[in-house]
Each structure stands twice: as C-alpha cells, then as structure tokens.
PDB file of N, CA and C in Angstrom:
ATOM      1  N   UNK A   1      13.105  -9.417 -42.392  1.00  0.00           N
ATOM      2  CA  UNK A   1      11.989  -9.011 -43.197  1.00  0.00           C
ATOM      3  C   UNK A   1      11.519  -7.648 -42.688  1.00  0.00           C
ATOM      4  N   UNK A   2      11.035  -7.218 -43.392  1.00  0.00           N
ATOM      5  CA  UNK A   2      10.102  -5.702 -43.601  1.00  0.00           C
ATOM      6  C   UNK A   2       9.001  -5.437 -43.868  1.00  0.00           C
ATOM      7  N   UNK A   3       8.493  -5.101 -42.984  1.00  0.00           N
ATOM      8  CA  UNK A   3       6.983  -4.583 -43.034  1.00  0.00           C
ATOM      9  C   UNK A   3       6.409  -3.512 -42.663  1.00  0.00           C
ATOM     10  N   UNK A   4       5.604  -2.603 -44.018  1.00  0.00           N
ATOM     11  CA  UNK A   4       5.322  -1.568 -43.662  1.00  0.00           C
ATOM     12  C   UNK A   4       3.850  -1.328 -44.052  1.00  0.00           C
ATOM     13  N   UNK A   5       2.978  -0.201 -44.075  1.00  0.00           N
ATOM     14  CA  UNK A   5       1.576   0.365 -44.872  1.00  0.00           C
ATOM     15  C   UNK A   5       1.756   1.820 -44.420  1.00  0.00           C
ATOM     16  N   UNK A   6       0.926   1.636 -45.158  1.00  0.00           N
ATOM     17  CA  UNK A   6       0.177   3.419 -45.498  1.00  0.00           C
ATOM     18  C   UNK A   6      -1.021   3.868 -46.032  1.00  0.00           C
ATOM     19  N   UNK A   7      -1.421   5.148 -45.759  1.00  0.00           N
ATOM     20  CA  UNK A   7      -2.632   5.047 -46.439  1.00  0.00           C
ATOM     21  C   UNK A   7      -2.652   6.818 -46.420  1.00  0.00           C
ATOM     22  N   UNK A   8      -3.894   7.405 -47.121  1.00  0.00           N
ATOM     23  CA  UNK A   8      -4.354   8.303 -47.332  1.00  0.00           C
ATOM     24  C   UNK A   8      -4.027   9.110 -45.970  1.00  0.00           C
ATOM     25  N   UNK A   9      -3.907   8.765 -44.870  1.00  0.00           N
ATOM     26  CA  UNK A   9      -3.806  10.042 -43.810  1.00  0.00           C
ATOM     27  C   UNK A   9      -2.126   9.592 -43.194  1.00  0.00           C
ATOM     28  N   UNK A  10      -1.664   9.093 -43.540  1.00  0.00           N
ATOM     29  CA  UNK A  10      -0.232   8.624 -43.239  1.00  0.00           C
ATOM     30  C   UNK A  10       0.493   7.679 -43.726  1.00  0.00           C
ATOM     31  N   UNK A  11       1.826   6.830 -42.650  1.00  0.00           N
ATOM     32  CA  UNK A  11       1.834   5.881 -43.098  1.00  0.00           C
ATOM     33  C   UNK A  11       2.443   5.317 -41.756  1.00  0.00           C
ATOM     34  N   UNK A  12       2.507   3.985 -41.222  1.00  0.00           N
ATOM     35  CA  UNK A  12       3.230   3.320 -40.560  1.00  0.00           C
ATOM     36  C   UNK A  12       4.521   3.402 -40.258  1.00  0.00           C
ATOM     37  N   UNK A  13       5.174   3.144 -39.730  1.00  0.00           N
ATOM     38  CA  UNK A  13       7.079   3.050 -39.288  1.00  0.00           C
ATOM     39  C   UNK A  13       7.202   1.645 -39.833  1.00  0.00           C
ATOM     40  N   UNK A  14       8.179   1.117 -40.516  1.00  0.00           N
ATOM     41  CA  UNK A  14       8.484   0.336 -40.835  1.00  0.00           C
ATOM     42  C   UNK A  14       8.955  -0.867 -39.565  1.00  0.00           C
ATOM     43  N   UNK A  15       8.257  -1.710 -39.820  1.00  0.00           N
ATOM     44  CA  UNK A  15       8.528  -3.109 -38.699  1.00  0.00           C
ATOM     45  C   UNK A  15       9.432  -3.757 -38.947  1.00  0.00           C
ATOM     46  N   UNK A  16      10.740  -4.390 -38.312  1.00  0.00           N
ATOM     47  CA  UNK A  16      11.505  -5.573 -38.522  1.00  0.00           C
ATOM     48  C   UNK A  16      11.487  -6.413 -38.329  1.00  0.00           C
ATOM     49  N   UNK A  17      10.771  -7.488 -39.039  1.00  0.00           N
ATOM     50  CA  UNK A  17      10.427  -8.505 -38.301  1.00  0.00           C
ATOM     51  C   UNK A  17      11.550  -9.277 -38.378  1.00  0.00           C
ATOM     52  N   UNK A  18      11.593 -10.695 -37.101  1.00  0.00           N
ATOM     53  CA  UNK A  18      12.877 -11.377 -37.114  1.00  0.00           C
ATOM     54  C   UNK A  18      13.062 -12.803 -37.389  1.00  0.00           C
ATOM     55  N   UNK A  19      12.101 -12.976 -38.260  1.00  0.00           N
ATOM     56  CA  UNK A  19      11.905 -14.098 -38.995  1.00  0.00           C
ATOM     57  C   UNK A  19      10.201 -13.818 -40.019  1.00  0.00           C
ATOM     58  N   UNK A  20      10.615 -15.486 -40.655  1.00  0.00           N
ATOM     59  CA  UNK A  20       9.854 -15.464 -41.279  1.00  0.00           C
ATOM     60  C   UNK A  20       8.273 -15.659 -40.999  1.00  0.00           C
ATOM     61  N   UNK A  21       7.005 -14.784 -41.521  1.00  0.00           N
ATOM     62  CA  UNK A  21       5.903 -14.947 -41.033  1.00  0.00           C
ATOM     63  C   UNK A  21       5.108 -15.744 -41.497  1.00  0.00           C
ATOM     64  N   UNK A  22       4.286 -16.261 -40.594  1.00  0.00           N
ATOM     65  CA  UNK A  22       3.124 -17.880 -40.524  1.00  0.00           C
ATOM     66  C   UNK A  22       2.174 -16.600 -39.953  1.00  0.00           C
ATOM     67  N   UNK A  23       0.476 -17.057 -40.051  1.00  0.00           N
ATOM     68  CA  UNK A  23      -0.586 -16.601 -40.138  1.00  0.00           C
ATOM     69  C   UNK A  23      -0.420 -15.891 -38.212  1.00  0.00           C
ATOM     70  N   UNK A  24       0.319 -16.899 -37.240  1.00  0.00           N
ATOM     71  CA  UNK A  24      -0.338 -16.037 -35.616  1.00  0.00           C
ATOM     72  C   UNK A  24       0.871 -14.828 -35.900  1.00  0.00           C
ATOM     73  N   UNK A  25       1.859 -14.739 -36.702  1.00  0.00           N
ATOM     74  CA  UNK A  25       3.168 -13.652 -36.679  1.00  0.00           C
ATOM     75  C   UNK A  25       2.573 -12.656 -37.389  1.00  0.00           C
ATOM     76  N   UNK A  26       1.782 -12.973 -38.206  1.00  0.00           N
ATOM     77  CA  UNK A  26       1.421 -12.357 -39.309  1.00  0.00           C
ATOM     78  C   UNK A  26       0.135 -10.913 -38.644  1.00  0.00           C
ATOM     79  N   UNK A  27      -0.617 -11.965 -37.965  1.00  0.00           N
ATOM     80  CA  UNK A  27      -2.027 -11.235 -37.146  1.00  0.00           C
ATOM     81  C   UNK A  27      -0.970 -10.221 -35.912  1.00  0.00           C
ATOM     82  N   UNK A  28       0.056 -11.076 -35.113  1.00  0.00           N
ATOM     83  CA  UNK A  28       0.869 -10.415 -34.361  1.00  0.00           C
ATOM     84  C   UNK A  28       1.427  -9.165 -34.652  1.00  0.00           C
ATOM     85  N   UNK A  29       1.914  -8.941 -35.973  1.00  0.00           N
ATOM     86  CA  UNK A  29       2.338  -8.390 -36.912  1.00  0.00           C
ATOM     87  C   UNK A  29       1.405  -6.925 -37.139  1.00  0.00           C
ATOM     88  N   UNK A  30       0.232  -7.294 -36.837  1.00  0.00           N
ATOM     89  CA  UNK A  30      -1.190  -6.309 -37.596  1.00  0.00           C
ATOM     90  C   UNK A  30      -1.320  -5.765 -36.338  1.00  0.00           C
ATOM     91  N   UNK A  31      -1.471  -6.677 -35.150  1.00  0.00           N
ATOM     92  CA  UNK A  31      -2.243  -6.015 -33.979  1.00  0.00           C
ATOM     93  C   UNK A  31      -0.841  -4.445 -33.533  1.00  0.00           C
ATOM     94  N   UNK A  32       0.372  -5.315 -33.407  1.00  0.00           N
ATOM     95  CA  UNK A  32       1.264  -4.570 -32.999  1.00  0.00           C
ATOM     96  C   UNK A  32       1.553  -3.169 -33.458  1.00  0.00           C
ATOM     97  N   UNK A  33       1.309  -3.027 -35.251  1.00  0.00           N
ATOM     98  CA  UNK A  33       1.709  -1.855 -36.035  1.00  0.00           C
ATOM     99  C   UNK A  33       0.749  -1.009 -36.690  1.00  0.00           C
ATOM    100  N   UNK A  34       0.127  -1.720 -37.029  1.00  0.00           N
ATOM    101  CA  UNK A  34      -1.360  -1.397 -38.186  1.00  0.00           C
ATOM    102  C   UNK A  34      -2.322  -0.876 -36.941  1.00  0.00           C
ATOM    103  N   UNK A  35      -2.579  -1.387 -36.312  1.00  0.00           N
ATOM    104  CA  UNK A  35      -4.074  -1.358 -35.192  1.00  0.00           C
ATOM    105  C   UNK A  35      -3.562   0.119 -34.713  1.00  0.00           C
ATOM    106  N   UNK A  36      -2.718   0.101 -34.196  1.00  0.00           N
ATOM    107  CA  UNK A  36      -2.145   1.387 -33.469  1.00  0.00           C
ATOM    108  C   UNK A  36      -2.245   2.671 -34.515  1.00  0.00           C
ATOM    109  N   UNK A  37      -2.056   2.355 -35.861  1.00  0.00           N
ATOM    110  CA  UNK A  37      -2.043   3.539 -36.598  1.00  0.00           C
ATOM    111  C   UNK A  37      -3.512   3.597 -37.099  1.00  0.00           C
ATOM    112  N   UNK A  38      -4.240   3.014 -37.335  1.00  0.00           N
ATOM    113  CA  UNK A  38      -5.267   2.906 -37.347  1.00  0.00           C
ATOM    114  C   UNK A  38      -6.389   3.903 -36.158  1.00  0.00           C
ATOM    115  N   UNK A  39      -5.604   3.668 -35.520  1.00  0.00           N
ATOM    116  CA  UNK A  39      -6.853   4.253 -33.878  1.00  0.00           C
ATOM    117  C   UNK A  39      -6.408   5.652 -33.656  1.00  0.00           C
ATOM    118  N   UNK A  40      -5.029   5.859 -34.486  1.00  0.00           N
ATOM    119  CA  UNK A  40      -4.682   7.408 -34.398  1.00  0.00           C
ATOM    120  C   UNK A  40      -5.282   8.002 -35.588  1.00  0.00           C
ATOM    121  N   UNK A  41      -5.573   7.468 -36.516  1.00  0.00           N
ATOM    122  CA  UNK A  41      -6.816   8.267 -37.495  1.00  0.00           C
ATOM    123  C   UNK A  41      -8.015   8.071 -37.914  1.00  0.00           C
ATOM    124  N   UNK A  42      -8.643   7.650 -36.683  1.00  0.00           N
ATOM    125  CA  UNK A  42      -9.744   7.520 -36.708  1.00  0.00           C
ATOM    126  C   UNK A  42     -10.693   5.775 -36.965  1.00  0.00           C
ATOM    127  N   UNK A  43      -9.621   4.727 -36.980  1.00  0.00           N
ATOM    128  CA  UNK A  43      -9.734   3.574 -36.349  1.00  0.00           C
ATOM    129  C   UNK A  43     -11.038   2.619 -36.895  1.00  0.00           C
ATOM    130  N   UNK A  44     -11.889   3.316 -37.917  1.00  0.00           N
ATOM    131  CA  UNK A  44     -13.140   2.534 -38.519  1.00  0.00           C
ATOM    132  C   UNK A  44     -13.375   3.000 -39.938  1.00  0.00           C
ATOM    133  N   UNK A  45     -14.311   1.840 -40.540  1.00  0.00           N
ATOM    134  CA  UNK A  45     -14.185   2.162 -42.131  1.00  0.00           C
ATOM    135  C   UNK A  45     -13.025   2.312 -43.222  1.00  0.00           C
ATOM    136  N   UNK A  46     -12.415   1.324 -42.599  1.00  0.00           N
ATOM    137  CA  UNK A  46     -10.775   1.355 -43.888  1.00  0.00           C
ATOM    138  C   UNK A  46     -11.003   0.258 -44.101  1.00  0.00           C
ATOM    139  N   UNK A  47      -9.911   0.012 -45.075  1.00  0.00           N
ATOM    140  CA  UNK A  47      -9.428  -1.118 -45.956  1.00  0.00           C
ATOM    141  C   UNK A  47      -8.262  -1.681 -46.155  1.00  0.00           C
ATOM    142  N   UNK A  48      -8.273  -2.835 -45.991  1.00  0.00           N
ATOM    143  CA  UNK A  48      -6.963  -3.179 -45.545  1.00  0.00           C
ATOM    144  C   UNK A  48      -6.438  -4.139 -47.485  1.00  0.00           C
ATOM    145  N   UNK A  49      -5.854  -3.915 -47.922  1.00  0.00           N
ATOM    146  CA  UNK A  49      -5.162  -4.526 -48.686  1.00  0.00           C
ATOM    147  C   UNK A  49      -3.830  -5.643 -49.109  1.00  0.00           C
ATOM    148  N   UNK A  50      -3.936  -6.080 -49.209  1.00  0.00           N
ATOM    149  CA  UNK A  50      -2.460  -6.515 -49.403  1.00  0.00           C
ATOM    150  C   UNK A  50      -2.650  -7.496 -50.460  1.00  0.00           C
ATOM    151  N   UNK A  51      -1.185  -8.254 -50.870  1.00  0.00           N
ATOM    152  CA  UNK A  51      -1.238  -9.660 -51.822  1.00  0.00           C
ATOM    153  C   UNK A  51      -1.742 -10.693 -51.402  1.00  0.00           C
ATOM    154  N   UNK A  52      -2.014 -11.988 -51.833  1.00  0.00           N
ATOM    155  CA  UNK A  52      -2.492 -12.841 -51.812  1.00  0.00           C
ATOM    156  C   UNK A  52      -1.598 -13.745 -51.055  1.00  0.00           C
ATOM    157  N   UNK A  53      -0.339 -13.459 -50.493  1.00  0.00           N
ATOM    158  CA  UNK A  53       0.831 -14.433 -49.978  1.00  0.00           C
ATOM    159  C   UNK A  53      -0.651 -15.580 -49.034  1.00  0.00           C
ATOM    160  N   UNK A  54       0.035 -16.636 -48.778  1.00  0.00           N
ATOM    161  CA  UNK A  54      -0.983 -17.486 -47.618  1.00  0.00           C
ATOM    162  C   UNK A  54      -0.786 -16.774 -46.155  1.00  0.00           C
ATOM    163  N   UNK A  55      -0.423 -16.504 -46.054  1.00  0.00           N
ATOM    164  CA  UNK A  55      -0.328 -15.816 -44.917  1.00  0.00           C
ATOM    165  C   UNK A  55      -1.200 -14.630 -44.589  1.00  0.00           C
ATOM    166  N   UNK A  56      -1.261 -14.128 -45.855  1.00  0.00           N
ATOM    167  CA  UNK A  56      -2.270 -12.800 -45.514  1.00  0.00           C
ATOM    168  C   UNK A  56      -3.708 -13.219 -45.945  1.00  0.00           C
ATOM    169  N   UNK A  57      -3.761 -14.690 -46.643  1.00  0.00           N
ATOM    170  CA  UNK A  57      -5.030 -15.043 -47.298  1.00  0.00           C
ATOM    171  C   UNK A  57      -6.006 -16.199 -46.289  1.00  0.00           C
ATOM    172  N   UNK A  58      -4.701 -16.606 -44.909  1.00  0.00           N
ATOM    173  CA  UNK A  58      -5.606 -17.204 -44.088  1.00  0.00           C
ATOM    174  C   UNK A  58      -6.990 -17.140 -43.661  1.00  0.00           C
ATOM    175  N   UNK A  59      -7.834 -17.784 -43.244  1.00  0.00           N
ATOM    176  CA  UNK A  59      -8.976 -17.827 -42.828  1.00  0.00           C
ATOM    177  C   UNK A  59      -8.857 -16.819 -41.176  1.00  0.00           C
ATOM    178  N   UNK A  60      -7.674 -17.245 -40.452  1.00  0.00           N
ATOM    179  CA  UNK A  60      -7.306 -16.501 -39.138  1.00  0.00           C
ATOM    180  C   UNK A  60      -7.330 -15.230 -39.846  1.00  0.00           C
ATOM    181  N   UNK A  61      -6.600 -14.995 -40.480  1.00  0.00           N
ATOM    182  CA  UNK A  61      -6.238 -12.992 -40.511  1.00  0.00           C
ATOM    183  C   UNK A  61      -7.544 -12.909 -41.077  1.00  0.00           C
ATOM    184  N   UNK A  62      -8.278 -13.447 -41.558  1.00  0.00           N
ATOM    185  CA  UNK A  62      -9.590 -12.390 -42.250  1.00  0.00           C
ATOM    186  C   UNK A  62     -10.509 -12.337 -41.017  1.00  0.00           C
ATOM    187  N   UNK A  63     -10.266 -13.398 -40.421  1.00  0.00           N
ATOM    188  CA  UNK A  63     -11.547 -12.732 -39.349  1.00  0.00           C
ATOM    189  C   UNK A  63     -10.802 -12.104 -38.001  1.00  0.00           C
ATOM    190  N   UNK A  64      -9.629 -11.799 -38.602  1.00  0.00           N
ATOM    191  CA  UNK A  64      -9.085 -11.211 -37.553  1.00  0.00           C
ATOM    192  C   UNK A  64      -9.337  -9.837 -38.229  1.00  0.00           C
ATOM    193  N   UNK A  65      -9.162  -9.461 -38.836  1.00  0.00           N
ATOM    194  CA  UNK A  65      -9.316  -8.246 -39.896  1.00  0.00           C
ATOM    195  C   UNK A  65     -10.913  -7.860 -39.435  1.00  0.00           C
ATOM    196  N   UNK A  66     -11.777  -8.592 -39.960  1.00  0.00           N
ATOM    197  CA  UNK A  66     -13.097  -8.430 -39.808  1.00  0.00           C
ATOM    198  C   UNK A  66     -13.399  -8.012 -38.231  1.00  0.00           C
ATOM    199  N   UNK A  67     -12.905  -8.775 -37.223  1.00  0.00           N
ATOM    200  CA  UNK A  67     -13.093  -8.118 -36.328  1.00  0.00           C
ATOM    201  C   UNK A  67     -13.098  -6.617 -35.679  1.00  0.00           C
ATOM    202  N   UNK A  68     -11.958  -6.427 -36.346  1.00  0.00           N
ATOM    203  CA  UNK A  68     -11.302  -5.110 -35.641  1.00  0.00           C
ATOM    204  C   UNK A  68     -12.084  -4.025 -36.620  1.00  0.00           C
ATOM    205  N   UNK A  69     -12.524  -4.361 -37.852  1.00  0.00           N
ATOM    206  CA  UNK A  69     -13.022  -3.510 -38.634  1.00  0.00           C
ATOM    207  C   UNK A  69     -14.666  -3.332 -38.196  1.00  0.00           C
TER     208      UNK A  69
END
C-alpha cells in the first residue's frame, strides 16, 4: 500500500506501507510522515482531510488528530 498528502506549501514523500492498515498503523502512519511535514511548515492551523475509510473515521485517529492540532 501507498500513502501519500499534500497541501498548499508542499507535499509528503510517498510511504510504503507493508501491510494492510487498522486504526494504531494508521495513527503510526500520521505520526511517522504527516507530523514531520507538518512541523516543517509551520506545524498549526491545518486541516487534515481524507475519506471516510474506518480507519481514518476511528474515534483513536480523531483525537489523535485533535491533539496534535
């Protein structure tokens, strides 16, 4: 699998992940790639988007999200 983002001041390197993702792979997933690009442009006041998969709609990733935001 493949996972990437982007946004208005860049975009991420594409991740390989090596299986399939459940909600702690998923947050694992965010802290590892996203967080890091995040803190190189300035790290507050974004928005994070994505689909509705369960994985990204867990109760864990939103307040994992919420946190860091």
């Amino acid at each position: 699998m493949v996972w990437a983002a982007f946004g208005f001041s860049g975009q991420v390197g594409l991740a390989f992940l090596d299986r399939r993702q459940n909600y702690p792979k998923y947050v694992e997933t965010l802290e590892n790639h996203l967080m890091p690009f995040l803190e190189d442009i300035g790290g507050r006041n974004w928005e994070y988007q994505h689909d509705n998969a369960p994985t990204h709609n867990s109760n864990a990733t939103k307040n994992y999200l919420i946190s860091k935001n």
